[in-house]
N, C-alpha and C. Protein backbone atom coordinates (compact mmCIF):
# COMPACT_ATOMS: atom_id res chain seq x y z
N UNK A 1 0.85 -1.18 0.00
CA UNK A 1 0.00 0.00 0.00
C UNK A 1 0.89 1.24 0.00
N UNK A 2 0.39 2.44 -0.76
CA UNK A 2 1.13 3.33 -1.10
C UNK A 2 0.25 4.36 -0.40
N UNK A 3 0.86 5.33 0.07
CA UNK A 3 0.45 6.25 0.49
C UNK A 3 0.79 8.25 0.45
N UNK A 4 0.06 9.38 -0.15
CA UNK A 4 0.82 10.43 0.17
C UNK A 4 -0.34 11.59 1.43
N UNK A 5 0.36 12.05 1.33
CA UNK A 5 -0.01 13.28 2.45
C UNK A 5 -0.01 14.67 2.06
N UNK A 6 -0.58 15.76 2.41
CA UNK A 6 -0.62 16.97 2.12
C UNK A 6 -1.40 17.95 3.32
N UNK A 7 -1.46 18.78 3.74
CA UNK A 7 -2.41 20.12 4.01
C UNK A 7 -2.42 20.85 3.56
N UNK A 8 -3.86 21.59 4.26
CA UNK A 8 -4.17 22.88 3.65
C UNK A 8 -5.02 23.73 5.01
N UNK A 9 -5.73 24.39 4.40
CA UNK A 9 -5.97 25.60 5.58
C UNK A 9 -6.84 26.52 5.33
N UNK A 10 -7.86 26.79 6.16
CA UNK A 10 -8.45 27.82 6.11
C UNK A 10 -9.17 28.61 6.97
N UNK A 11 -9.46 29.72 7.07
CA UNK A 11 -10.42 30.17 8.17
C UNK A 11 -11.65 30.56 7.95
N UNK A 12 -12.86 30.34 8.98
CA UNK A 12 -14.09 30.47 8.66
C UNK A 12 -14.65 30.77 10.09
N UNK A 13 -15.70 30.97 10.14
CA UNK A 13 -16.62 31.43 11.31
C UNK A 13 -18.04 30.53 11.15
N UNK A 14 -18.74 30.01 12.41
CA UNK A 14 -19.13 28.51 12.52
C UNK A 14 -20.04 29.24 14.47
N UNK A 15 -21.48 28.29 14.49
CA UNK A 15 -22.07 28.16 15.86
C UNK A 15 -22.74 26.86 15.62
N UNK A 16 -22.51 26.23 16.73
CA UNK A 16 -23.48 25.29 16.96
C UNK A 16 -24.66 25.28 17.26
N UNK A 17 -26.06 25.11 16.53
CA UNK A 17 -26.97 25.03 16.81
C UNK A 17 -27.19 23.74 18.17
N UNK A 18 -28.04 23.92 18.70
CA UNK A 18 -28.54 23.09 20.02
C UNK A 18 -27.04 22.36 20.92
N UNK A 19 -26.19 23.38 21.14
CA UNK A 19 -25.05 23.12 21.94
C UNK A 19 -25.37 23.81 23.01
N UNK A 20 -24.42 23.49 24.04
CA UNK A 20 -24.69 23.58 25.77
C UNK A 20 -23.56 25.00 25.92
N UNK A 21 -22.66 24.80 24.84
CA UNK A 21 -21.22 25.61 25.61
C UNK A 21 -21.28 26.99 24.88
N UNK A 22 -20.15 27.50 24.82
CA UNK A 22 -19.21 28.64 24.54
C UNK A 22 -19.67 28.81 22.49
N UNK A 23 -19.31 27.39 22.04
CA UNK A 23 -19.60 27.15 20.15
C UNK A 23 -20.93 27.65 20.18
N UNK A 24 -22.27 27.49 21.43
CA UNK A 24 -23.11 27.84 20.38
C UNK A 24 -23.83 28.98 20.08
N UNK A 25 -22.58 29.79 20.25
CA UNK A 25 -21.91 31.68 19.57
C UNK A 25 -21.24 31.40 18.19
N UNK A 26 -21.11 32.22 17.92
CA UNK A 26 -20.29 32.68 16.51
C UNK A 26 -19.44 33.24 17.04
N UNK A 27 -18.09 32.25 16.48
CA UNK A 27 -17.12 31.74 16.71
C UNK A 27 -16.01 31.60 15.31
N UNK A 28 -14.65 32.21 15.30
CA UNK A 28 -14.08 31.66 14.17
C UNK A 28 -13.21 30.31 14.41
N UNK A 29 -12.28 29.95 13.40
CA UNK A 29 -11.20 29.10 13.67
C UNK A 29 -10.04 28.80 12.32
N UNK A 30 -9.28 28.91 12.61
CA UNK A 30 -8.06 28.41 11.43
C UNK A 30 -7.84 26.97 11.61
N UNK A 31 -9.04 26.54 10.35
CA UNK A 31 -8.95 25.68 10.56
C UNK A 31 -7.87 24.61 9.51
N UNK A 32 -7.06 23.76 10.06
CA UNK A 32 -6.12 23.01 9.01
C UNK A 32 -6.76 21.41 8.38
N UNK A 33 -6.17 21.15 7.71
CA UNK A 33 -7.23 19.77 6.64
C UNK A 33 -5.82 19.31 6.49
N UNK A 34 -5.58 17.71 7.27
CA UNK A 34 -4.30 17.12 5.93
C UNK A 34 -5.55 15.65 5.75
N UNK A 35 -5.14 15.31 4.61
CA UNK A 35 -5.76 14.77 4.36
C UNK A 35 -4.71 13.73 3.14
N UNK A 36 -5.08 12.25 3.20
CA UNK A 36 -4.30 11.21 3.45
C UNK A 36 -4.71 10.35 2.19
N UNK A 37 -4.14 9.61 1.17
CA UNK A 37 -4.55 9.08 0.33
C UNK A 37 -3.97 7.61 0.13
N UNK A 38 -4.33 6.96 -0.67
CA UNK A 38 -3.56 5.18 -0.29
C UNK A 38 -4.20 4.82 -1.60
N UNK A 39 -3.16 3.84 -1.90
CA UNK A 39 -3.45 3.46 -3.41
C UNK A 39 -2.74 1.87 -3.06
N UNK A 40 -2.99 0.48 -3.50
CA UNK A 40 -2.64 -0.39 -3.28
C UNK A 40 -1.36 -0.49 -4.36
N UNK A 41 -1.85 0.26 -5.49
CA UNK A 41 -0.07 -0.26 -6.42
C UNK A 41 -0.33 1.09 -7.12
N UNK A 42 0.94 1.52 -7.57
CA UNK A 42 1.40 2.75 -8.05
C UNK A 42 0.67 3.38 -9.81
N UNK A 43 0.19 4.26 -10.17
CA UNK A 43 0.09 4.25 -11.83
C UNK A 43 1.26 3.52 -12.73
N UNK A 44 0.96 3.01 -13.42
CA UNK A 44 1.47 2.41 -14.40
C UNK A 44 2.08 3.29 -15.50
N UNK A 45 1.38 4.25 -16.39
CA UNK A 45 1.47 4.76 -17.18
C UNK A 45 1.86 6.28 -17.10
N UNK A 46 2.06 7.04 -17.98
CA UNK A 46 2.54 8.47 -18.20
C UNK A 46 3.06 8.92 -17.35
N UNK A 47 2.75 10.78 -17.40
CA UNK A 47 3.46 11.26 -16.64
C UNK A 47 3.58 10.98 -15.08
N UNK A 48 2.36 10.38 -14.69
CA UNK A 48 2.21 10.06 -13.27
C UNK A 48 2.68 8.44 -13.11
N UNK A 49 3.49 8.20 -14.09
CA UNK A 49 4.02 6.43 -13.26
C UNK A 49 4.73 6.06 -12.44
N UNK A 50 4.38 5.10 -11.60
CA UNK A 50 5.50 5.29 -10.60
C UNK A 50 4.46 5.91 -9.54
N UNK A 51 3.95 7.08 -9.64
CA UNK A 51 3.62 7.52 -8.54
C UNK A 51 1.83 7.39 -8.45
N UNK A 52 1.46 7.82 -6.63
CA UNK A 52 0.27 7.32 -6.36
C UNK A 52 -0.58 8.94 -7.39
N UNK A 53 0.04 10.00 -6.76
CA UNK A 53 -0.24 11.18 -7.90
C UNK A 53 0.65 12.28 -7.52
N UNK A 54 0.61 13.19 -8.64
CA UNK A 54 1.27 14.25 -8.56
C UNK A 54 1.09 15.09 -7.60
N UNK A 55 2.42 15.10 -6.87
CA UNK A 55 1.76 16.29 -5.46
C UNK A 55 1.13 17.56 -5.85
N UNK A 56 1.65 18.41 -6.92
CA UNK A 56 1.29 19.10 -7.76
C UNK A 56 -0.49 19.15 -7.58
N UNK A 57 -0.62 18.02 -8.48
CA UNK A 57 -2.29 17.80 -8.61
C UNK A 57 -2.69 17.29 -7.43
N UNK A 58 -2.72 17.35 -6.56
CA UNK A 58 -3.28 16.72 -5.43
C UNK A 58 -3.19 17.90 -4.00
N UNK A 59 -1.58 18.53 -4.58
CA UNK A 59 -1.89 20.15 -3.42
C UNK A 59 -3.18 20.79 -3.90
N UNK A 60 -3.09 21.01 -5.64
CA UNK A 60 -4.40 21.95 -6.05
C UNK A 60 -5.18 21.49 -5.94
N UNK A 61 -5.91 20.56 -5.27
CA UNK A 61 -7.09 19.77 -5.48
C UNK A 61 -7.88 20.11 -4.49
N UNK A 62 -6.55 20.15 -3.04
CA UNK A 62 -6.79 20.18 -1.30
C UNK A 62 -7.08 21.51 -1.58
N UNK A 63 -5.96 22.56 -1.51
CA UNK A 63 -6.09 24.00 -1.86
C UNK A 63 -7.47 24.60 -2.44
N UNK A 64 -7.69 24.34 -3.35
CA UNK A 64 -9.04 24.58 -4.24
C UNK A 64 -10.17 24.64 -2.95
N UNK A 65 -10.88 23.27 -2.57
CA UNK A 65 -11.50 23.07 -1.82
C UNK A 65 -11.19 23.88 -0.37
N UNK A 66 -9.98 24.27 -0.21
CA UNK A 66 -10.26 25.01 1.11
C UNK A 66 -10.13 26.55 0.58
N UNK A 67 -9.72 26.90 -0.47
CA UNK A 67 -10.21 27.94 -0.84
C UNK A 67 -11.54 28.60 -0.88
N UNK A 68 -12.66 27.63 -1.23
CA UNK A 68 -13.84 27.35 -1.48
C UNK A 68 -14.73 27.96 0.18
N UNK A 69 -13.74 27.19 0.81
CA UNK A 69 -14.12 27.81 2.76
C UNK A 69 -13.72 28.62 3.22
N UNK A 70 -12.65 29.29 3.01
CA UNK A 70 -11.55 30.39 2.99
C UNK A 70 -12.56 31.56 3.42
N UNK A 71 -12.48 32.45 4.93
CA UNK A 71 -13.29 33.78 5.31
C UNK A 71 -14.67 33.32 4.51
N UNK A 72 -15.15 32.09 4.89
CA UNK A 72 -16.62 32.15 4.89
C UNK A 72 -17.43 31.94 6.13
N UNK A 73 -18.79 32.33 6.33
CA UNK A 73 -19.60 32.09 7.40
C UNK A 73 -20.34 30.67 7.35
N UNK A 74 -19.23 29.40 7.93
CA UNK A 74 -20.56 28.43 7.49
C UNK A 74 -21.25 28.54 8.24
N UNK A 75 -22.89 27.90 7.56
CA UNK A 75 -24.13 28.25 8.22
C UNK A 75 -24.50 26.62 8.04
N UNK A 76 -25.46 25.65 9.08
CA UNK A 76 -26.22 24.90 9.12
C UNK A 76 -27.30 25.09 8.85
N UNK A 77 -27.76 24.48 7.37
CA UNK A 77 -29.04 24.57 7.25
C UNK A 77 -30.17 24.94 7.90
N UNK A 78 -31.09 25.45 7.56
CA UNK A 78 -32.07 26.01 8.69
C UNK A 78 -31.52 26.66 10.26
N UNK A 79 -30.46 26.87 10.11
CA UNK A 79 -30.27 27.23 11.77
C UNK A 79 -31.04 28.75 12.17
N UNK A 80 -30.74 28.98 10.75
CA UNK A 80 -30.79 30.56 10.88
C UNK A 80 -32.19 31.19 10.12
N UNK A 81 -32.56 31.78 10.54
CA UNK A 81 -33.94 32.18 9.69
C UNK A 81 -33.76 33.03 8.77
N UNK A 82 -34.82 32.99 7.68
CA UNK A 82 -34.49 33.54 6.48
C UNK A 82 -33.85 34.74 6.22
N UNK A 83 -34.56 35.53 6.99
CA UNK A 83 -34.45 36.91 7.18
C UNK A 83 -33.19 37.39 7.36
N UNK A 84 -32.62 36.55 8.33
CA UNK A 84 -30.93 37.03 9.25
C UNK A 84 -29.69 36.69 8.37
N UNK A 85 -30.36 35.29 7.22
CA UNK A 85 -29.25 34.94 5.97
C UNK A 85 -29.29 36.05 5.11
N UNK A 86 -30.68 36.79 4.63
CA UNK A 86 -30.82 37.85 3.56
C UNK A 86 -30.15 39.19 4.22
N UNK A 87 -30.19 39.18 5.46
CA UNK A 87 -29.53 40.43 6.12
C UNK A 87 -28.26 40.14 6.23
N UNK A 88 -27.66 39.28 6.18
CA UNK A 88 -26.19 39.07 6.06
C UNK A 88 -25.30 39.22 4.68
N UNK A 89 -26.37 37.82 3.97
CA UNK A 89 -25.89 38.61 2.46
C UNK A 89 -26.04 39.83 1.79
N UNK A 90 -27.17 40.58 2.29
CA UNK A 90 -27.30 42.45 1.76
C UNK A 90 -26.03 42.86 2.07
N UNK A 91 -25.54 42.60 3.63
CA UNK A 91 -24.65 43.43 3.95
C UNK A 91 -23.43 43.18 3.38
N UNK A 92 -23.05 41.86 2.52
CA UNK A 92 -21.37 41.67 1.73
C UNK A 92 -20.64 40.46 2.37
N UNK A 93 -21.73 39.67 3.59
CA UNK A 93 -21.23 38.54 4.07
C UNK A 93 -21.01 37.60 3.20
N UNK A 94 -19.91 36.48 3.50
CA UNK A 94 -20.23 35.47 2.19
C UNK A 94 -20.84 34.03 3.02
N UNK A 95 -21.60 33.68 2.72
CA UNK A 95 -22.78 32.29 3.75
C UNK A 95 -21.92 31.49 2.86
N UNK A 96 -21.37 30.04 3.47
CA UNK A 96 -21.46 29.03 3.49
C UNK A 96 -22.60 27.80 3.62
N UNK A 97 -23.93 27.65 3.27
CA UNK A 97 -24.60 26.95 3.94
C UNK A 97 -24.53 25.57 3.91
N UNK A 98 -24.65 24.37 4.62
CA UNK A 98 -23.86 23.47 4.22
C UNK A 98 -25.71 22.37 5.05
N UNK A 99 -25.35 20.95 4.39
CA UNK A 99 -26.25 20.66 4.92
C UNK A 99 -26.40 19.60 6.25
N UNK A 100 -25.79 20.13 7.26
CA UNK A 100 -25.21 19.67 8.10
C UNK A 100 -24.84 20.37 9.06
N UNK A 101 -24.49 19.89 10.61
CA UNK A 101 -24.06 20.18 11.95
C UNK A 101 -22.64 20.83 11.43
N UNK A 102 -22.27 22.31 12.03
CA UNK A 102 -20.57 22.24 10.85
C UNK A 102 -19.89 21.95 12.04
N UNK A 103 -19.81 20.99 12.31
CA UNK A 103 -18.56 20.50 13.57
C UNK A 103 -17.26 19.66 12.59
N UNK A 104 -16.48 19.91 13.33
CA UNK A 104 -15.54 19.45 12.49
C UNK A 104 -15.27 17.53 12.40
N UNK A 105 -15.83 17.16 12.91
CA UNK A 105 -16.42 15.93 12.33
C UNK A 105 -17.12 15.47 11.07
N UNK A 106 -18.28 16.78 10.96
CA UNK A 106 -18.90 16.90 9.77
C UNK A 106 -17.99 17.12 8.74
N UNK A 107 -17.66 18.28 8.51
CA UNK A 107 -16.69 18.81 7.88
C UNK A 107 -15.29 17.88 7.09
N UNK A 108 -14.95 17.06 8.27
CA UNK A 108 -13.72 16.40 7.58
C UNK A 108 -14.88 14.84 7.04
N UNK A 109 -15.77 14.73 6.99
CA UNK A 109 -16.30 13.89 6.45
C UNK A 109 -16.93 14.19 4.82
N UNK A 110 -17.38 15.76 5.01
CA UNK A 110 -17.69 16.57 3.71
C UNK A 110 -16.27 16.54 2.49
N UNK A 111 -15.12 16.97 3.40
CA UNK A 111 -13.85 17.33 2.70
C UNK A 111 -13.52 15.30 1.87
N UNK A 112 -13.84 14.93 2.94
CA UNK A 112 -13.22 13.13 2.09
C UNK A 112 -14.45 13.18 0.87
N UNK A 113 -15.62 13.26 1.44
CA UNK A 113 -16.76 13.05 -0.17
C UNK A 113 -16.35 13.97 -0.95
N UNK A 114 -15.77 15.22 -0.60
CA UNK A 114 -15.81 16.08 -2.22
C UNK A 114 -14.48 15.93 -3.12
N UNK A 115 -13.63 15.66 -2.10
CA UNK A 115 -12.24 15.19 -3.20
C UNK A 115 -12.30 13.45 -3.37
N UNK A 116 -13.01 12.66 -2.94
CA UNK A 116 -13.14 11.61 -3.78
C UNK A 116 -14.15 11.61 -4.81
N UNK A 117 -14.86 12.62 -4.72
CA UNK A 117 -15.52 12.66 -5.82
C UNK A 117 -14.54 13.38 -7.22
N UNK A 118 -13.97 14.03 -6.48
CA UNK A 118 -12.81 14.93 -7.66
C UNK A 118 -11.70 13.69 -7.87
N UNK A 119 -12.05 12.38 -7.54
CA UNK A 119 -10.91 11.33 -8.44
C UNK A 119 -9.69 11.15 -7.01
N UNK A 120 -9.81 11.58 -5.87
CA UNK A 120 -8.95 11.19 -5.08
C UNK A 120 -9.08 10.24 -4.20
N UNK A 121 -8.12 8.76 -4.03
CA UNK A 121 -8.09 7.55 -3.32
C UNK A 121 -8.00 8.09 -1.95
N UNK A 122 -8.79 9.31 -1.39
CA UNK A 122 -8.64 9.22 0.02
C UNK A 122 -8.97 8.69 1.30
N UNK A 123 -8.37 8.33 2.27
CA UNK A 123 -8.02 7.05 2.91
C UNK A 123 -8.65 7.98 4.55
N UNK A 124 -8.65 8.96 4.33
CA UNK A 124 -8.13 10.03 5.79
C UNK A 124 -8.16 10.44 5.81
N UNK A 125 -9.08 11.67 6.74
CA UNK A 125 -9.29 13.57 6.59
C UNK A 125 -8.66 13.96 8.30
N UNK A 126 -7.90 14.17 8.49
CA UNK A 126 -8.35 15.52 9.77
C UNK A 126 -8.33 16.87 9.92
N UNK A 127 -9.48 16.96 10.41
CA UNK A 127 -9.64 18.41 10.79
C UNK A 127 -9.51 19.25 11.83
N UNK A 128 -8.28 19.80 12.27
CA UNK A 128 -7.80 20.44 13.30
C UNK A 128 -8.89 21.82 13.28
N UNK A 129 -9.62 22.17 14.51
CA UNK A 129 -10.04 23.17 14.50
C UNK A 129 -9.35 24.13 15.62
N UNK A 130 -9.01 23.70 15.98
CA UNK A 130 -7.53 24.22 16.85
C UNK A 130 -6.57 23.27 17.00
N UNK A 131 -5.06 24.16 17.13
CA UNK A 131 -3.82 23.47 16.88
C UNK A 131 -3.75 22.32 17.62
N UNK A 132 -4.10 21.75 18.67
CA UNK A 132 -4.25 20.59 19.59
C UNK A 132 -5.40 19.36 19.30
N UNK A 133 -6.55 20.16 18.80
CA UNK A 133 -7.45 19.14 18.84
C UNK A 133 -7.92 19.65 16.89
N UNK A 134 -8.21 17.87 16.83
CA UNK A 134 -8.47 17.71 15.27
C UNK A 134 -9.82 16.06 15.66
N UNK A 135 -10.78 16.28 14.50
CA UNK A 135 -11.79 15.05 14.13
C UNK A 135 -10.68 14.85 13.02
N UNK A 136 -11.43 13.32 12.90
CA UNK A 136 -10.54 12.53 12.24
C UNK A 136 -11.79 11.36 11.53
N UNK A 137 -11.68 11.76 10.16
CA UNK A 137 -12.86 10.73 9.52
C UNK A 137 -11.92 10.05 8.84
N UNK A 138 -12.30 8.21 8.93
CA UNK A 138 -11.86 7.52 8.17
C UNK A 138 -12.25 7.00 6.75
N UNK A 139 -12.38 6.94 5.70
CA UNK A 139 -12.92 6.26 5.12
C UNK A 139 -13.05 4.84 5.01
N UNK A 140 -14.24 4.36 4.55
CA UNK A 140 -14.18 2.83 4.97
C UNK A 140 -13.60 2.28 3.22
């Protein structure tokens, strides 16, 4: 089994709907993504032989996608009422709405479905939402 590695990074602002603590305020975080890929035998052919993929294509892939989150407000579906999303976007906010709890559980489970859907063998997401503590989705 072959394996490569990469991060990436971004910051966003995030509340937990029906939480007890401190999260369920609006809240930012820098948040970091490495995220882990595994291939049982190497490409065969062209420019990528030999290897599982081009770090190249596989930084821009991570990058892209956290660009995508980069100084956005994610929002949980319905958390927020209509009104307070249209008053945010009037004012030049940029909404994230996502369809889901945005805990970073969620999140590094979102990040593995959207780059394996973009063609990546990924094996492994974590999502550090602070430098100490990170969720960690596996793929099965």
């Amino acid at each position: 089994m072959y394996g490569l590695k990469t991060e990436g990074a971004f910051d966003s602002a995030h509340f937990l709907t029906d939480y007890y603590g401190k999260c369920e305020n609006l809240h930012g975080h820098r948040w970091r993504v490495t995220v882990y890929l595994a291939q049982k035998d190497l490409q065969k052919e062209g420019t990528m032989r030999d290897m599982v993929l081009d770090f190249g294509v596989f930084k821009s892939k991570v990058r892209l996608l956290c660009d995508e989150f980069d100084h956005t407000f994610l929002v949980e579906e319905g958390s927020l009422k209509p009104a307070t999303i249209e008053a945010l976007q009037s004012e030049g906010f940029t909404l994230k709405i996502l369809p889901f709890r945005t805990t970073a559980e969620n999140l590094a489970r979102h990040f593995a479905e959207r780059l394996i859907k973009d063609g990546l063998p990924v094996c492994q997401i974590d999502m550090y939402e602070t430098p100490n503590n990170c969720a960690i989705y596996y793929v099965d």
